[in-house]
Protein backbone atom coordinates (compact mmCIF):
# COMPACT_ATOMS: atom_id res chain seq x y z
CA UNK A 1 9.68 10.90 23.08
CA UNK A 2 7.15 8.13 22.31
CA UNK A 3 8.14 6.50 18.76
CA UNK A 4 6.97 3.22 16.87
CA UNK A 5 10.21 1.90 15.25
CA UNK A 6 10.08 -0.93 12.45
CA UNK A 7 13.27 -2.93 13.91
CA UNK A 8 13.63 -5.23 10.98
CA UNK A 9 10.95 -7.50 9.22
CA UNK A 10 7.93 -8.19 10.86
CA UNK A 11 9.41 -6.79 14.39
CA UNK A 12 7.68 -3.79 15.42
CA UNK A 13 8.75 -2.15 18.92
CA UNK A 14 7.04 1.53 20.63
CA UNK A 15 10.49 3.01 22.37
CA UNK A 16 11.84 6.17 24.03
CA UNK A 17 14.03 8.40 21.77
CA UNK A 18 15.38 11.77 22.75
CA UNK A 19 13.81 14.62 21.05
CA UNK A 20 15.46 15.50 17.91
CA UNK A 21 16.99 19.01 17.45
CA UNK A 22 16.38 20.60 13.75
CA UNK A 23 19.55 21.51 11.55
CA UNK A 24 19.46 24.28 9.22
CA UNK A 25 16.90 24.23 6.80
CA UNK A 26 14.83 21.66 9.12
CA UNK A 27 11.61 22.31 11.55
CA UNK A 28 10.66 19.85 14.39
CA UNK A 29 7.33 18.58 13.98
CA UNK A 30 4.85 17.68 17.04
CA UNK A 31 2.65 14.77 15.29
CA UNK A 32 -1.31 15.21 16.01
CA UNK A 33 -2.36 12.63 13.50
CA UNK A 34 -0.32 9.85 11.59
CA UNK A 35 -2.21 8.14 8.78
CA UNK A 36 -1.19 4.42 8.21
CA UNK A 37 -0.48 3.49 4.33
CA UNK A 38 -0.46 0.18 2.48
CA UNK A 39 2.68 0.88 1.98
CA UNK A 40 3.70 1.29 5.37
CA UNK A 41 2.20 -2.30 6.02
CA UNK A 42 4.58 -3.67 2.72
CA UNK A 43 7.42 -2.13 4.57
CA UNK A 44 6.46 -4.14 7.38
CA UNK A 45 7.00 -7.48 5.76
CA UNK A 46 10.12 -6.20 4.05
CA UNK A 47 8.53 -5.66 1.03
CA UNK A 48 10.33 -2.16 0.57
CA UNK A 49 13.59 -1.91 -0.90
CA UNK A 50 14.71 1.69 -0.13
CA UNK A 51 14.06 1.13 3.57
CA UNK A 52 16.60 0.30 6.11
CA UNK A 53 16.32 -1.20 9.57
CA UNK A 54 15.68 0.39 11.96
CA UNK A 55 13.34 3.40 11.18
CA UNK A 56 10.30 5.34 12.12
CA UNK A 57 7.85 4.90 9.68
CA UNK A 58 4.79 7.32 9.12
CA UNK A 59 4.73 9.78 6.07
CA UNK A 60 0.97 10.72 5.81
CA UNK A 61 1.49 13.33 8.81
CA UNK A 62 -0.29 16.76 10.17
CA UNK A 63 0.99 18.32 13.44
CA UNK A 64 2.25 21.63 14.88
CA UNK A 65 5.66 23.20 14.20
CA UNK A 66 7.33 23.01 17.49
CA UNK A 67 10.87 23.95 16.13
CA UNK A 68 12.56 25.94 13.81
CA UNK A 69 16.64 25.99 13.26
CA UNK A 70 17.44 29.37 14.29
CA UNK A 71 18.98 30.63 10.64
CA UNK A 72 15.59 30.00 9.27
CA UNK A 73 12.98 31.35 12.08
CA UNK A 74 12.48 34.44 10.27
CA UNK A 75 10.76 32.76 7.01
CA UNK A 76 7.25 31.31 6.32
CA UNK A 77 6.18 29.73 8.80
CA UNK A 78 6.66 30.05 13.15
CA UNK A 79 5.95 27.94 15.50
CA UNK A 80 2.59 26.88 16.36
CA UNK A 81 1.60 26.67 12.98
CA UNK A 82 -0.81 23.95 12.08
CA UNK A 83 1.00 21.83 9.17
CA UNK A 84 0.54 19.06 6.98
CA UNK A 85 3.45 17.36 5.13
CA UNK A 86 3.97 16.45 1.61
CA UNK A 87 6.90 13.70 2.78
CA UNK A 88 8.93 13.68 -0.41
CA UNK A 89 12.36 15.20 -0.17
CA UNK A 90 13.81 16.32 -3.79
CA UNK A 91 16.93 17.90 -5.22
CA UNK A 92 15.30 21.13 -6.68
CA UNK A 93 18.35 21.52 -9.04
CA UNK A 94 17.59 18.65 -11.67
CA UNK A 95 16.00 19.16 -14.82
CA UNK A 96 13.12 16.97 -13.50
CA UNK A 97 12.50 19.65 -10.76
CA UNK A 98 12.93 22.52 -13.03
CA UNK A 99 10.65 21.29 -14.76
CA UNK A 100 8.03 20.73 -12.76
CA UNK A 101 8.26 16.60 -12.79
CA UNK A 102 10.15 16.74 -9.24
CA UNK A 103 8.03 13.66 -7.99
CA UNK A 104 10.25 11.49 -10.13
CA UNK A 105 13.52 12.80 -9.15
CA UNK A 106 16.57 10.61 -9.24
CA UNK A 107 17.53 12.16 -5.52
CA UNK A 108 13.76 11.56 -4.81
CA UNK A 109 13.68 10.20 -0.70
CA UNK A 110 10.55 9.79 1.65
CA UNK A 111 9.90 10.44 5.06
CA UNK A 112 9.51 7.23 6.95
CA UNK A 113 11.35 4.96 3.95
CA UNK A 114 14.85 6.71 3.89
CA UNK A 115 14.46 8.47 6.80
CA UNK A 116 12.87 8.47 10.19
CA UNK A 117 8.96 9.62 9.58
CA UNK A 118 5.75 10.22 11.62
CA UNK A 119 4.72 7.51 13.66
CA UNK A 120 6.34 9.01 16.60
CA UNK A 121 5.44 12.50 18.91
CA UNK A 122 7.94 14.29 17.33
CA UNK A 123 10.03 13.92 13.65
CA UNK A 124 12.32 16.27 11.63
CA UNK A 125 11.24 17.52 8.20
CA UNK A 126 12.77 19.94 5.34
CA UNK A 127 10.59 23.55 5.74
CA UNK A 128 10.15 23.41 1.99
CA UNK A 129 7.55 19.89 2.63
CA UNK A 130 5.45 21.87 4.93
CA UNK A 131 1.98 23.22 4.23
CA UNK A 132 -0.04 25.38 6.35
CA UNK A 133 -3.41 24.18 7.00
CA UNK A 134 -6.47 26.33 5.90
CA UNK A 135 -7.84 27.71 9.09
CA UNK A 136 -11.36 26.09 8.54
CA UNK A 137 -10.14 22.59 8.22
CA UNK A 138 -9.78 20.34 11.26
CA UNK A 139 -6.91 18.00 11.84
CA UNK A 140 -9.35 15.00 10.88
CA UNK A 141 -9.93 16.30 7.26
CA UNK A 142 -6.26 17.22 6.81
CA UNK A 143 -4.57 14.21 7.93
CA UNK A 144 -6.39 12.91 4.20
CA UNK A 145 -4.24 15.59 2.26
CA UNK A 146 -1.40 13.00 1.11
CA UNK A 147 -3.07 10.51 -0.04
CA UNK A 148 -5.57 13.28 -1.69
CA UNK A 149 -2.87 14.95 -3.38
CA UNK A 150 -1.73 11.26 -5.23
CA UNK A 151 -5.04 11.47 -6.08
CA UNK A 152 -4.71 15.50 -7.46
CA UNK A 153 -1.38 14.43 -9.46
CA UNK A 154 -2.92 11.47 -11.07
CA UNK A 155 -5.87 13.44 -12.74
CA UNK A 156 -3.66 15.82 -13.67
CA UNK A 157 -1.80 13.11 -16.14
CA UNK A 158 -5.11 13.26 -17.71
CA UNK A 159 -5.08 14.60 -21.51
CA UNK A 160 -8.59 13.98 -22.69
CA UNK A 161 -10.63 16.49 -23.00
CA UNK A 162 -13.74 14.11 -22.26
CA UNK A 163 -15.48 14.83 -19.10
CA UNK A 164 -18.54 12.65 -19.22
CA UNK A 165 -18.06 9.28 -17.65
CA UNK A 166 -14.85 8.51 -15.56
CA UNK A 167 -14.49 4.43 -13.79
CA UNK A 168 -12.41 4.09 -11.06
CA UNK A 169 -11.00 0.59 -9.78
CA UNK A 170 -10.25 -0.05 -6.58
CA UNK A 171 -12.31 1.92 -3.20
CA UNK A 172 -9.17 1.77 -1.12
CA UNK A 173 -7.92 5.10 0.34
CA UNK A 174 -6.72 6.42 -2.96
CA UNK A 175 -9.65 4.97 -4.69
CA UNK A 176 -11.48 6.99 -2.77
CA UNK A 177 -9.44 10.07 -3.16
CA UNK A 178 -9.83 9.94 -6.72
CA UNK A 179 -13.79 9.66 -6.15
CA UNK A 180 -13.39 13.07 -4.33
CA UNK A 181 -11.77 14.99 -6.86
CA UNK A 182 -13.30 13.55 -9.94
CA UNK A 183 -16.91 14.12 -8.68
CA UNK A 184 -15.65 17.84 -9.42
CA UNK A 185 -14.25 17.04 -13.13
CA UNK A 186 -16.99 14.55 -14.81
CA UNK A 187 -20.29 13.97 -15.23
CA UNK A 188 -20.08 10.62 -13.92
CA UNK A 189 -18.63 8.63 -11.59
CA UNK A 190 -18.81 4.92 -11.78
CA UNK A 191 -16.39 3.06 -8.59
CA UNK A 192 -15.78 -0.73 -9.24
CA UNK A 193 -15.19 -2.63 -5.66
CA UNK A 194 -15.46 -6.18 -3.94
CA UNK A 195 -15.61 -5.00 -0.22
CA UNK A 196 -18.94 -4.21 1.16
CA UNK A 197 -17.31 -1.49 3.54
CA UNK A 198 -15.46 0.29 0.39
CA UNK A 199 -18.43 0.37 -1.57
CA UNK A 200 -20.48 2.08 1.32
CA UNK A 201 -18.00 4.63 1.74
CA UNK A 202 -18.01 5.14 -2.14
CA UNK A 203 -21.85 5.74 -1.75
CA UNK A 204 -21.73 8.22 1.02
CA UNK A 205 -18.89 10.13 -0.79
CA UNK A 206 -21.53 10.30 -3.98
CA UNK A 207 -20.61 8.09 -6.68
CA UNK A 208 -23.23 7.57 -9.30
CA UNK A 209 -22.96 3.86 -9.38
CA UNK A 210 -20.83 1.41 -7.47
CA UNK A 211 -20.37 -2.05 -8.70
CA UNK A 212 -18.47 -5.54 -7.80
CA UNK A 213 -15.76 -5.51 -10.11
CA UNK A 214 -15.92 -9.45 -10.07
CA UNK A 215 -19.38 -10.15 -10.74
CA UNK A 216 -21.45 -7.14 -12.23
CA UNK A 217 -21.99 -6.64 -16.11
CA UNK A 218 -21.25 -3.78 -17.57
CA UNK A 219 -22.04 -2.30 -20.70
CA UNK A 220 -18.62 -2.73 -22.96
CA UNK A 221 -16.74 0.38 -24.26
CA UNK A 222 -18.95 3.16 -21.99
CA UNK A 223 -15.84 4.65 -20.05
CA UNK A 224 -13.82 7.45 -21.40
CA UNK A 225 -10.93 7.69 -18.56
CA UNK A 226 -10.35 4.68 -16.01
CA UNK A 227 -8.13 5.27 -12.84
CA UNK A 228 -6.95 1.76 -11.60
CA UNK A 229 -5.48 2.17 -8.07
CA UNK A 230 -5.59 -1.55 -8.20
CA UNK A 231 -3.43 -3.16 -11.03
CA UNK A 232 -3.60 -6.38 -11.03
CA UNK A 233 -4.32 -8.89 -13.87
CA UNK A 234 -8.13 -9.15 -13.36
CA UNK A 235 -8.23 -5.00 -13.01
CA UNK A 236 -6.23 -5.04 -16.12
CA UNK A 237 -9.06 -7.10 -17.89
CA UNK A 238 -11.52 -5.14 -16.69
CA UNK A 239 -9.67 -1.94 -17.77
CA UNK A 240 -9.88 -3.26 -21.18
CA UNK A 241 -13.28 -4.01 -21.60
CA UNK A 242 -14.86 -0.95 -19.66
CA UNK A 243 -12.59 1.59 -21.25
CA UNK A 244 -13.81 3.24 -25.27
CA UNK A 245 -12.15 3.34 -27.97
CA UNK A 246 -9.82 6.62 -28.13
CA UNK A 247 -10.24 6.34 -24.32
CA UNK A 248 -7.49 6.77 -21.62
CA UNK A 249 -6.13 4.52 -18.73
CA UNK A 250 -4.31 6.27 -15.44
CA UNK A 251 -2.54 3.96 -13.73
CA UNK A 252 -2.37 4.82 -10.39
CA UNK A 253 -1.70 1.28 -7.90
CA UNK A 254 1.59 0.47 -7.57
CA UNK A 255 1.74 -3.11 -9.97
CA UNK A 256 4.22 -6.09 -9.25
CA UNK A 257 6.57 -7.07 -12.15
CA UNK A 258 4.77 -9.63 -13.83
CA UNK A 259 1.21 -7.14 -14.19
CA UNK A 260 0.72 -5.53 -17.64
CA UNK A 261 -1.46 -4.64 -20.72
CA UNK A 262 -1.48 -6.45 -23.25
CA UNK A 263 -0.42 -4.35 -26.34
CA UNK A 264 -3.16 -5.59 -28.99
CA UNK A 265 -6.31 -4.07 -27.04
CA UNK A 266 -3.82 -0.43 -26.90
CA UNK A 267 -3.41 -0.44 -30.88
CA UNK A 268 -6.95 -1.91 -31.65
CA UNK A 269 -8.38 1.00 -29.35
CA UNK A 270 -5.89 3.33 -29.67
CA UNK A 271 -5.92 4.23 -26.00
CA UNK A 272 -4.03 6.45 -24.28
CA UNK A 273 -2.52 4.60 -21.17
CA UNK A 274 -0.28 6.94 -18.97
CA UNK A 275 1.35 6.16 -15.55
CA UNK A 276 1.77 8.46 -12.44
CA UNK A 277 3.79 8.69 -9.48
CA UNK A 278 3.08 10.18 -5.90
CA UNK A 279 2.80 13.53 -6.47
CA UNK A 280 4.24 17.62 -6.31
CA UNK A 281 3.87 20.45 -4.47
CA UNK A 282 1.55 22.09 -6.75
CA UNK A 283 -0.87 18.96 -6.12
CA UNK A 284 -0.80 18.46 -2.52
CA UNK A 285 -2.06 22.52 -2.74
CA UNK A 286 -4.77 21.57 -4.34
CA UNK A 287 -5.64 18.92 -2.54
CA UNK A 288 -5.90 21.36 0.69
CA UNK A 289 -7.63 23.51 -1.03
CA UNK A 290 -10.23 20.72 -2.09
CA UNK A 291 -10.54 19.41 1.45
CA UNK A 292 -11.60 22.87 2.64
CA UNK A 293 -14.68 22.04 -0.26
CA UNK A 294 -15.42 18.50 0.77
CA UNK A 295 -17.95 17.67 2.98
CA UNK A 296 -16.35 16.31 6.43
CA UNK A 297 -18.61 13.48 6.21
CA UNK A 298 -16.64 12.59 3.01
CA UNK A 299 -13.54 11.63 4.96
CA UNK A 300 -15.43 10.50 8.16
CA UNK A 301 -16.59 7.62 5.72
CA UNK A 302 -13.06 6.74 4.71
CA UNK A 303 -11.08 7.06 8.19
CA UNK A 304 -12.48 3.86 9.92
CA UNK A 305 -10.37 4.07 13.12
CA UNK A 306 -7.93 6.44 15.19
CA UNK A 307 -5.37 4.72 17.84
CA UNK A 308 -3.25 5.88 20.30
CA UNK A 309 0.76 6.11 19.66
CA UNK A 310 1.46 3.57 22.54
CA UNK A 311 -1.11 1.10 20.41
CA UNK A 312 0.42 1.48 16.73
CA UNK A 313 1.79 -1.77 16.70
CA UNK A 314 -1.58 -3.40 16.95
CA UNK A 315 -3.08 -0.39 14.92
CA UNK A 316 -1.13 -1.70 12.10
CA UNK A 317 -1.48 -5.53 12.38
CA UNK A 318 -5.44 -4.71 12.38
CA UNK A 319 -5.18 -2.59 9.72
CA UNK A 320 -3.44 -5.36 7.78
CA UNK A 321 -5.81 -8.12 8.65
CA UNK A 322 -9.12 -5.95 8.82
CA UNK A 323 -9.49 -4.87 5.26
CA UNK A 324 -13.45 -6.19 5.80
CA UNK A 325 -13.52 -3.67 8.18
CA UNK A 326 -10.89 -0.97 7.98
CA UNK A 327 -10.62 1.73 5.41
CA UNK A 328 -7.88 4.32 7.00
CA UNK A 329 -6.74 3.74 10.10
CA UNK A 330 -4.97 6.76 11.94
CA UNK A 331 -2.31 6.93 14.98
CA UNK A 332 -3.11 10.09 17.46
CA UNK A 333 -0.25 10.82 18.54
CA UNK A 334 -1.17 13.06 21.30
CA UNK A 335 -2.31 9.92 23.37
């Protein structure tokens, strides 16, 4: 099989691999589509400390089961059915995963960071990360389901009851997964961006107002909940002045070291500020189930280009260096 392997930092290679056989437990997945991540690209330049060379990365994945160990092909799912993979692998016996927080696991692994992922024809996967795809929903709208369901877990750290006016930071992929599912939980919808292309997309997804995060005024205090899938220090700012009193702060982008809030405007405001990681099974559910209630031309808008497997390696430098240009940029990995 075809296969993009990350051979150390900054060394990228496509090579041929023998198919690999599923042990117990395990189905063999034919990749159709292979989203690439931000964090694949920090991965890339060595920026991501679980990883080890070489590997396969690729964990935002949808394909067809092609093989099932034989102890386990009498369960839920058969071969040839359409799948999309939540790519976290958990214990299941912690108290964390008995109690329903198994995305922070201390045995918590991912598929194409501690083990070989997607961006290949064919990878291995544990049965229980599978999801069936809903019959009316095309490869194209499912391939969005991971990064949707970060999207799903992070409103459901919410604890305000407030519903009326929700600011989101940041109309990268997530960004724009959280504009998604909040249009369906507040009144309002307000998406703070610098990049002409993000902003567009926010627009044809329906925000009710998109603004530069750098430059545009806005009115102090109005926000009840603010999503940052940025976190940096000038998001952080921002957060602080948008956001109400009594208001709450998701942080969703994953912040370097030195980024935080200072603890004055927390206790002056008394705001709620509550952090979230990837996500659970119950979320990527839902965020099948919301795809199969979005409007195609919701995710058209985000995914900006699909490559071929043999032309990954580029696929991912432009994704890296296009950000003018490039939203979500997919492998096919049937060509």
């Amino acid at each position: 099989m075809i296969c993009n392997v990350l051979e150390n930092i900054n060394t990228l290679a496509i090579e041929e691999r023998p198919i690999p056989n599923p042990s117990r437990g395990q189905a063999r997945i034919r990749t159709t589509l292979a989203g690439i991540c931000g964090s694949d690209i920090h991965a890339l330049h060595g920026l991501q400390p679980s990883l080890s060379f070489p590997t396969v990365m690729g964990h935002e994945l949808v394909g067809v089961v092609d093989a099932i160990a034989a102890s386990e092909s009498d369960g839920e799912f058969q071969i040839g059915d359409r799948v999309a993979i939540d790519p976290s692998f958990r214990c299941g016996k912690c108290e964390l995963c008995i109690s329903g927080k198994e995305n922070v696991c201390e045995e918590l692994r991912v598929l194409g960071v501690h083990c070989d992922g997607g961006f290949a024809e064919y990878f291995l996967c544990d049965l229980g990360m599978l999801h069936k795809i809903p019959d009316s929903l095309r490869f194209e709208e499912a391939v969005f389901s991971e990064p949707l369901s970060i999207a799903m877990h992070a409103i459901s750290r919410m604890t305000s009851n407030t519903r009326k006016k929700a600011a989101i930071i940041g109309a990268g992929p997530i960004g724009l997964a959280l504009l998604i599912a909040l249009k369906e939980v507040f009144e309002e919808v307000i998406v703070f961006e610098v990049l002409e292309n993000r902003k567009s997309a926010a627009h044809v997804i329906g925000a009710e107002l998109v603004l530069d995060s750098l430059g545009d005024n806005y009115p102090l205090e109005d926000i009840d909940v603010v999503f940052d899938s940025v976190s940096t220090p000038s998001t952080v700012t921002l957060t602080e002045q948008i956001i109400r009193r009594g208001g709450e702060v998701i942080i969703v982008g994953m912040a370097k070291p030195e980024v935080g809030f200072k603890l004055l405007p927390i206790l002056k405001k008394e705001l709620s500020v509550r952090g979230t990681r990837m996500t659970r099974r119950e979320d990527f559910k839902s965020a099948l189930e919301l795809l199969v209630r979005t409007d195609p031309k919701s995710i058209q808008a985000i995914i900006t280009g699909y490559w071929g497997l043999t032309d990954s390696i580029e696929a991912i430098r432009h994704a890296e260096t296009h950000t003018e240009t490039c939203i979500k940029e997919v492998l096919d990995c049937r060509r």
